[in-house]
C-alpha atoms as a PDB file:
ATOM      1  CA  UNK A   1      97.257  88.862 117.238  1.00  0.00           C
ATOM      2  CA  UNK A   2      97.093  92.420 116.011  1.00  0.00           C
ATOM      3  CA  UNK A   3      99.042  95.269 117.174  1.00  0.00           C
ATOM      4  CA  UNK A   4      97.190  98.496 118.294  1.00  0.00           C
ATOM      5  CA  UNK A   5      98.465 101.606 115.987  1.00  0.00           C
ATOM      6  CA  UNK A   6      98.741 104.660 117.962  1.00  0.00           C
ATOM      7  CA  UNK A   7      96.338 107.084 117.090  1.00  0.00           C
ATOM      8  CA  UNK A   8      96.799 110.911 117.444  1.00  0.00           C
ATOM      9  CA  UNK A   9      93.091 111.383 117.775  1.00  0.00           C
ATOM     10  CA  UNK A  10      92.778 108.646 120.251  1.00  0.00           C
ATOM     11  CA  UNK A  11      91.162 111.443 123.127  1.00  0.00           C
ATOM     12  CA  UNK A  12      88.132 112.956 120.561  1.00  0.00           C
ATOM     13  CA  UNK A  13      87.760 109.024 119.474  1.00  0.00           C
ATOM     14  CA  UNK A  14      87.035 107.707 122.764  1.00  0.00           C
ATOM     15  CA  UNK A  15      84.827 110.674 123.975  1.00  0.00           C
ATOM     16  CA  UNK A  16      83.365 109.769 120.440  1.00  0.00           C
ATOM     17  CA  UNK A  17      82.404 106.351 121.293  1.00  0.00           C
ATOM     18  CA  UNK A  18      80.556 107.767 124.544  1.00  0.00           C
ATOM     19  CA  UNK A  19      78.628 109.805 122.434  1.00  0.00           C
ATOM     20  CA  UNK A  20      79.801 112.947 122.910  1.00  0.00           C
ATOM     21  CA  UNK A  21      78.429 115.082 120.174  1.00  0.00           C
ATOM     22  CA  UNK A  22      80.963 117.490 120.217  1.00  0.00           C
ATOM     23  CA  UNK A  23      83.419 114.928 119.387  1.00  0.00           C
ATOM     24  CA  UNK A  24      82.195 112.953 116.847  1.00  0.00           C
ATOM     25  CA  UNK A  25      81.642 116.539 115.364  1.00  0.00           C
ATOM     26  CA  UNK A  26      85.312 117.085 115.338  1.00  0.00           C
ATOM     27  CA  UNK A  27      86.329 113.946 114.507  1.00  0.00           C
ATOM     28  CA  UNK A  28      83.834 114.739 111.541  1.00  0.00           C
ATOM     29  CA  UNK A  29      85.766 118.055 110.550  1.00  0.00           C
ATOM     30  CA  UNK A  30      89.422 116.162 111.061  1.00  0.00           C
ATOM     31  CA  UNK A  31      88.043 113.560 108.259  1.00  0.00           C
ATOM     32  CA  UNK A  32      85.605 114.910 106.197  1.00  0.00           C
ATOM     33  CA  UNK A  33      87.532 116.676 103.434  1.00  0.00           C
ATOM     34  CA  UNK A  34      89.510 113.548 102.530  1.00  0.00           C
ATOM     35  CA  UNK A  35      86.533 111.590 103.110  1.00  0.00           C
ATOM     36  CA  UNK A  36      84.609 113.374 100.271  1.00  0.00           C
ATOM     37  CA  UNK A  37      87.370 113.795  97.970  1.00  0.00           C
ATOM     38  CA  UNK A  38      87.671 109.792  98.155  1.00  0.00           C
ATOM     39  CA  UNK A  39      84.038 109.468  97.568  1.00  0.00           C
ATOM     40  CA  UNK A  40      84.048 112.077  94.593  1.00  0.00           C
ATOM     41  CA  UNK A  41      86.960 110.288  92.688  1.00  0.00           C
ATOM     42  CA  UNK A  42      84.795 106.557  92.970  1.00  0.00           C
ATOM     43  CA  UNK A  43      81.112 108.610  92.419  1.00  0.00           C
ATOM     44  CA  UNK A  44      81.921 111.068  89.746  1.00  0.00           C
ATOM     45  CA  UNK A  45      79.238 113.172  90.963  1.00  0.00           C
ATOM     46  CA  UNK A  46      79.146 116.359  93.575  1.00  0.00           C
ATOM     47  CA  UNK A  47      75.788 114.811  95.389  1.00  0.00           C
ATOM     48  CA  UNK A  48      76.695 111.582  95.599  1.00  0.00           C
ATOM     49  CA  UNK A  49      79.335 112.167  97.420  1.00  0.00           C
ATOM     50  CA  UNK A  50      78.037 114.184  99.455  1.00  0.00           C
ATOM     51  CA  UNK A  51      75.836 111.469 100.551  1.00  0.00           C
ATOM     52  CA  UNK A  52      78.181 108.924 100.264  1.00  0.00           C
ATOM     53  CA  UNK A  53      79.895 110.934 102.886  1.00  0.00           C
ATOM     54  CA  UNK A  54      77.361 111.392 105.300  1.00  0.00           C
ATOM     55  CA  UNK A  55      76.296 107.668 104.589  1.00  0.00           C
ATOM     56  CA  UNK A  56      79.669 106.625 105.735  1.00  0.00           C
ATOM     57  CA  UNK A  57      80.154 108.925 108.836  1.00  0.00           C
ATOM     58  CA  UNK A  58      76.869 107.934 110.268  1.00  0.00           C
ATOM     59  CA  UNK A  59      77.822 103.828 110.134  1.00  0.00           C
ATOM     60  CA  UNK A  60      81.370 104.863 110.940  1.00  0.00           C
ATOM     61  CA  UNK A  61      79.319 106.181 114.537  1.00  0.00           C
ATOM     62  CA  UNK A  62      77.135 103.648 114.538  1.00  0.00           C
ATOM     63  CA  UNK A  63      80.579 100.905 114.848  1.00  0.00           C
ATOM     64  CA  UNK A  64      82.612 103.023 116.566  1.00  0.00           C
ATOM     65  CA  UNK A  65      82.364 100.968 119.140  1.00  0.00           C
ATOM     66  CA  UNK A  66      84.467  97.995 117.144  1.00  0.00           C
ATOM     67  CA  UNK A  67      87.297 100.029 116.414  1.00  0.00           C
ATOM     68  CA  UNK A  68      90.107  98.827 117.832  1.00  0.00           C
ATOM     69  CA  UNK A  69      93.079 100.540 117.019  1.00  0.00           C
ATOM     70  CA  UNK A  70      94.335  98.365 114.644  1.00  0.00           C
ATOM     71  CA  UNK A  71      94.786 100.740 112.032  1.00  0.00           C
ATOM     72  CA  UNK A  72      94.403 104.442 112.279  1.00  0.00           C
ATOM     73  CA  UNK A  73      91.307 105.988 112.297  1.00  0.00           C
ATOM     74  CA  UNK A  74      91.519 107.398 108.909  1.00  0.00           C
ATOM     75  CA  UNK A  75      92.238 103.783 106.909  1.00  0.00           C
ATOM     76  CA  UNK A  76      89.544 102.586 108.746  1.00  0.00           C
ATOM     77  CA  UNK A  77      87.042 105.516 107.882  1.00  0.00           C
ATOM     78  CA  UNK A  78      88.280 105.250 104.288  1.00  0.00           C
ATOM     79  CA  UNK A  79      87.803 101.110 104.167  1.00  0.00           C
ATOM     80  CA  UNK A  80      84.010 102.368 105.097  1.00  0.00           C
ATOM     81  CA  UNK A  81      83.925 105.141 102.318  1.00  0.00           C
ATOM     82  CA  UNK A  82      85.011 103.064  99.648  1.00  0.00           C
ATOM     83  CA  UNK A  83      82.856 100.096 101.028  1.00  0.00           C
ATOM     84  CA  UNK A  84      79.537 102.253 100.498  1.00  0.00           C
ATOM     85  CA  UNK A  85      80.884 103.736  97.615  1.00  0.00           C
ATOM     86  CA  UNK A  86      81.033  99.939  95.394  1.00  0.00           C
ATOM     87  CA  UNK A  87      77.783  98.889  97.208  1.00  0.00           C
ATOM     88  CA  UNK A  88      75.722 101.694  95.985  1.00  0.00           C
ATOM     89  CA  UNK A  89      77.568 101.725  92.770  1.00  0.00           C
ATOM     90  CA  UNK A  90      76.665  97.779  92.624  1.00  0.00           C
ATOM     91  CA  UNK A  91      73.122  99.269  93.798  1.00  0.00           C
ATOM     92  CA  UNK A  92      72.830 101.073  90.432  1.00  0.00           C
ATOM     93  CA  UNK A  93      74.320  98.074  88.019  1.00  0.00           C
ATOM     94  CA  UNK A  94      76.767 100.224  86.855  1.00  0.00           C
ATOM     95  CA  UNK A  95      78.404  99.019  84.079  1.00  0.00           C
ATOM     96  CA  UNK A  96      81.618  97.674  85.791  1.00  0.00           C
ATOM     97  CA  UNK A  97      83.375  96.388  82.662  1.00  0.00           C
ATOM     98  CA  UNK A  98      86.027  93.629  83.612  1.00  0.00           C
ATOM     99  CA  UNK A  99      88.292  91.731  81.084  1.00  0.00           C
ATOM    100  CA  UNK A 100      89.724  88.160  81.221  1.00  0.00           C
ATOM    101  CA  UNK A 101      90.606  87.979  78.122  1.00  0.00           C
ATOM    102  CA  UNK A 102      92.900  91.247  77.540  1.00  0.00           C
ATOM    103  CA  UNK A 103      94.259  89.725  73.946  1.00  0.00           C
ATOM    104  CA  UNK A 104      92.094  92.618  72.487  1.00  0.00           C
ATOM    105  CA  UNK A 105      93.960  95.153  74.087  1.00  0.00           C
ATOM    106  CA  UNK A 106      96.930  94.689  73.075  1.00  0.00           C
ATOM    107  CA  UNK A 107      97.668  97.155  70.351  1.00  0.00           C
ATOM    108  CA  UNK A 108     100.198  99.245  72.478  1.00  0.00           C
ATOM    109  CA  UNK A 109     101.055 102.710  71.562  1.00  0.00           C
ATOM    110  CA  UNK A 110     104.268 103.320  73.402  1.00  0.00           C
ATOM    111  CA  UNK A 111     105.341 105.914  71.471  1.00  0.00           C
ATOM    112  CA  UNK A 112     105.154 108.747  73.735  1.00  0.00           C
ATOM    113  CA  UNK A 113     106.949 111.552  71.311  1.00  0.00           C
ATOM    114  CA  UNK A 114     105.409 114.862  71.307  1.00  0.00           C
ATOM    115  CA  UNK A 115     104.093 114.171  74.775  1.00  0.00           C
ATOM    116  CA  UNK A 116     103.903 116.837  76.267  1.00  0.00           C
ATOM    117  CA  UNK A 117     100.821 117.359  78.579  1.00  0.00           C
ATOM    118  CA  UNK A 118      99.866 119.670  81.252  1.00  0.00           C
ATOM    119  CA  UNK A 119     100.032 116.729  83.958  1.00  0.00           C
ATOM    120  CA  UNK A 120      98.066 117.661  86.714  1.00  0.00           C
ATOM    121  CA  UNK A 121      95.498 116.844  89.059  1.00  0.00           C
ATOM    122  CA  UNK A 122      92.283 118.386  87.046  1.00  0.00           C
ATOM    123  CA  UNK A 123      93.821 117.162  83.644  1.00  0.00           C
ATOM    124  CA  UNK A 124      94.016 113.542  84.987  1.00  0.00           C
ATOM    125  CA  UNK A 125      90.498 113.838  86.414  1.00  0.00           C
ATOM    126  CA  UNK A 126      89.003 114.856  82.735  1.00  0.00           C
ATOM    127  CA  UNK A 127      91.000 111.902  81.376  1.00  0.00           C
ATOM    128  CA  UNK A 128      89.450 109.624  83.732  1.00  0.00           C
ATOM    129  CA  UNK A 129      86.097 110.881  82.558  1.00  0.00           C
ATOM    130  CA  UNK A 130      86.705 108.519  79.412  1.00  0.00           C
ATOM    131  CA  UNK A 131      87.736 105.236  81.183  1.00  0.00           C
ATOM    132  CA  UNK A 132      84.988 102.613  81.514  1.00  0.00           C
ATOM    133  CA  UNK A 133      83.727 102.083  85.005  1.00  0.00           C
ATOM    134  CA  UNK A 134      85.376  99.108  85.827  1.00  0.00           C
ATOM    135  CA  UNK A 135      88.533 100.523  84.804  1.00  0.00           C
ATOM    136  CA  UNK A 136      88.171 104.044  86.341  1.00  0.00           C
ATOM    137  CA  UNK A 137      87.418 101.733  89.765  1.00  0.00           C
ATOM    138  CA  UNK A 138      90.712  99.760  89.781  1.00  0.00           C
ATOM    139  CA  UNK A 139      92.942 102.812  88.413  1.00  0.00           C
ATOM    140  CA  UNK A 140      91.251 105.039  91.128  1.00  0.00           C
ATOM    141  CA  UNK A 141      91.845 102.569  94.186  1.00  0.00           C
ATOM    142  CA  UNK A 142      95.365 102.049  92.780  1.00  0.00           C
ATOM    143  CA  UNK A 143      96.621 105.282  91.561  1.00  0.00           C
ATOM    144  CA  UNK A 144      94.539 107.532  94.091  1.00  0.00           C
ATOM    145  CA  UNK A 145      93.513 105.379  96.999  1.00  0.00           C
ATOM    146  CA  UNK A 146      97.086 103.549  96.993  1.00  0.00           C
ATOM    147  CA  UNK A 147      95.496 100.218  97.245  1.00  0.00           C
ATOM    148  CA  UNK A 148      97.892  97.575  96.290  1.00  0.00           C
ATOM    149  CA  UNK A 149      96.114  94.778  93.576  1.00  0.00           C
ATOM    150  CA  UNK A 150      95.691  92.065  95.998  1.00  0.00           C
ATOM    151  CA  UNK A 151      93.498  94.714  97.969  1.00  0.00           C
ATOM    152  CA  UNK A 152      91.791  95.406  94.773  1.00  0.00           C
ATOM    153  CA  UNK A 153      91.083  92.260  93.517  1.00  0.00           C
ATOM    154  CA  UNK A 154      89.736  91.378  97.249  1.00  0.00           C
ATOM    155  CA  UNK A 155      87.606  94.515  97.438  1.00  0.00           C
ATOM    156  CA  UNK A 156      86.142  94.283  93.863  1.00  0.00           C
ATOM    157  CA  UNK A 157      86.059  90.065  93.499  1.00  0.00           C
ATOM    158  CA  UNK A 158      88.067  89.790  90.691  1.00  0.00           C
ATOM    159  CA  UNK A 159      91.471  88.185  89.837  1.00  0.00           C
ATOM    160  CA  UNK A 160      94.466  90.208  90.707  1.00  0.00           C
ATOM    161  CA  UNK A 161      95.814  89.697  87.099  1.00  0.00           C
ATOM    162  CA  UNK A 162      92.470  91.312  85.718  1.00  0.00           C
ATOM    163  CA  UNK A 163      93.317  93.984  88.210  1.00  0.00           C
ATOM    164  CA  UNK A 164      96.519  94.703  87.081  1.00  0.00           C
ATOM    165  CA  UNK A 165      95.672  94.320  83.508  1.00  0.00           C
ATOM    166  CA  UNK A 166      92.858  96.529  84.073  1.00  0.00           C
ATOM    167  CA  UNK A 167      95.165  99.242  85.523  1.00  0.00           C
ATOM    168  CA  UNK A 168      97.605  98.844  82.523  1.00  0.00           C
ATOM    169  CA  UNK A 169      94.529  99.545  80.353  1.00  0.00           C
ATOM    170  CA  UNK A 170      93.292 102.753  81.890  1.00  0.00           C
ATOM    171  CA  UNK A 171      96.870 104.265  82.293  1.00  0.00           C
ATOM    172  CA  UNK A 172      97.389 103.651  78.574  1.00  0.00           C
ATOM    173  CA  UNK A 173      93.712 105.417  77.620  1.00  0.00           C
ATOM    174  CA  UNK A 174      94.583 108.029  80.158  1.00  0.00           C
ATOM    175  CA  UNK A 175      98.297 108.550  78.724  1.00  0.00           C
ATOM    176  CA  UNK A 176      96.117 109.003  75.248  1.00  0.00           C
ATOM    177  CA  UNK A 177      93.790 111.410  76.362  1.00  0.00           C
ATOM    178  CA  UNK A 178      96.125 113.440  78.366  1.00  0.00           C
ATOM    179  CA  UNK A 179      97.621 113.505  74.599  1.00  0.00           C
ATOM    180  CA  UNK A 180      94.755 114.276  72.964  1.00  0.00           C
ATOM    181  CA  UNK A 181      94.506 117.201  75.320  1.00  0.00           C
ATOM    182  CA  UNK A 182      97.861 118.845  74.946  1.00  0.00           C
ATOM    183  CA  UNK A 183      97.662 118.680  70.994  1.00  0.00           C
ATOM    184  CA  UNK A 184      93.907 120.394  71.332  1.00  0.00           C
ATOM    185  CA  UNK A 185      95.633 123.162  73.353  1.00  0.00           C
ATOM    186  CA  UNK A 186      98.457 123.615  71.396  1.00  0.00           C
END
């Protein structure tokens, strides 16, 4: 049996789910920010989001009606994001590029001397720009979304060792990009 987590918004929820328009309008502006910046991370792309975003409020009012309280509101709104997110990214065909055989990965280059990047937010972003689909998915979820891999491999249909590998991967082309940067800045 599951356990109802309190919710702080519990009040503009409820008055949601009787169709108050002022509510679900405020339960909008509580969500939307993180909402979008989820939906920009997995879409790569300003519009998309955007319509991911509205996409995903507009089912999330649609349902409201089977939310129960067993998670807060904003894991549940973000389950939906990332939901429409894959299916429209399945939609397109993109190239989602997952590896069972990872034997031809594994050159390694752990030597991290001289590495000495400007780690931040905007930095990681750019070196995300070079990862494959597939792999900017799983290291996105993981790293940014704080899914675990069980959740990933669930969400995406894959093994959770491909997940993991996959993650491995993408940190290690990220790690060289974020080097690449600092020695084109220096």
């Amino acid at each position: 049996m599951a356990v109802a987590v309190p919710d702080i918004h519990k009040d503009i929820i409820e008055k949601s789910k009787s169709g108050d328009s002022a509510a679900q309008y405020r339960l909008y502006s509580l969500y939307a920010k993180a909402m979008f910046n989820i939906a920009f991370r997995m879409m790569n792309n300003r519009e998309e989001a955007e319509d991911m975003l509205q996409e995903s409020f507009a089912d999330a009012f649609a349902r409201l009606g089977s939310f129960r309280y067993e998670s807060g509101f904003g894991s549940w709104m973000k389950r939906i994001v990332i939901n429409h997110c894959l299916n429209e990214i399945k939609k397109r065909k993109a190239d989602l590029q997952f590896f069972e055989d990872m034997s031809q990965f594994d050159h390694h280059h752990d030597d991290d001397s001289g590495y000495e990047t400007g780690l931040n937010v905007e930095n990681v972003r750019k070196a995300m720009e070079y990862l494959p689909n597939g792999s900017k998915m799983i290291f996105s979820l993981y790293l940014l979304e704080g899914y675990d891999h069980v959740e990933i491999s669930q969400i995406l249909k894959i093994s959770e060792s491909n997940s993991k590998s996959q993650y491995m991967r993408a940190k290690q082309k990220v790690k060289e990009v974020l080097k690449q940067m600092s020695h084109e800045t220096r």
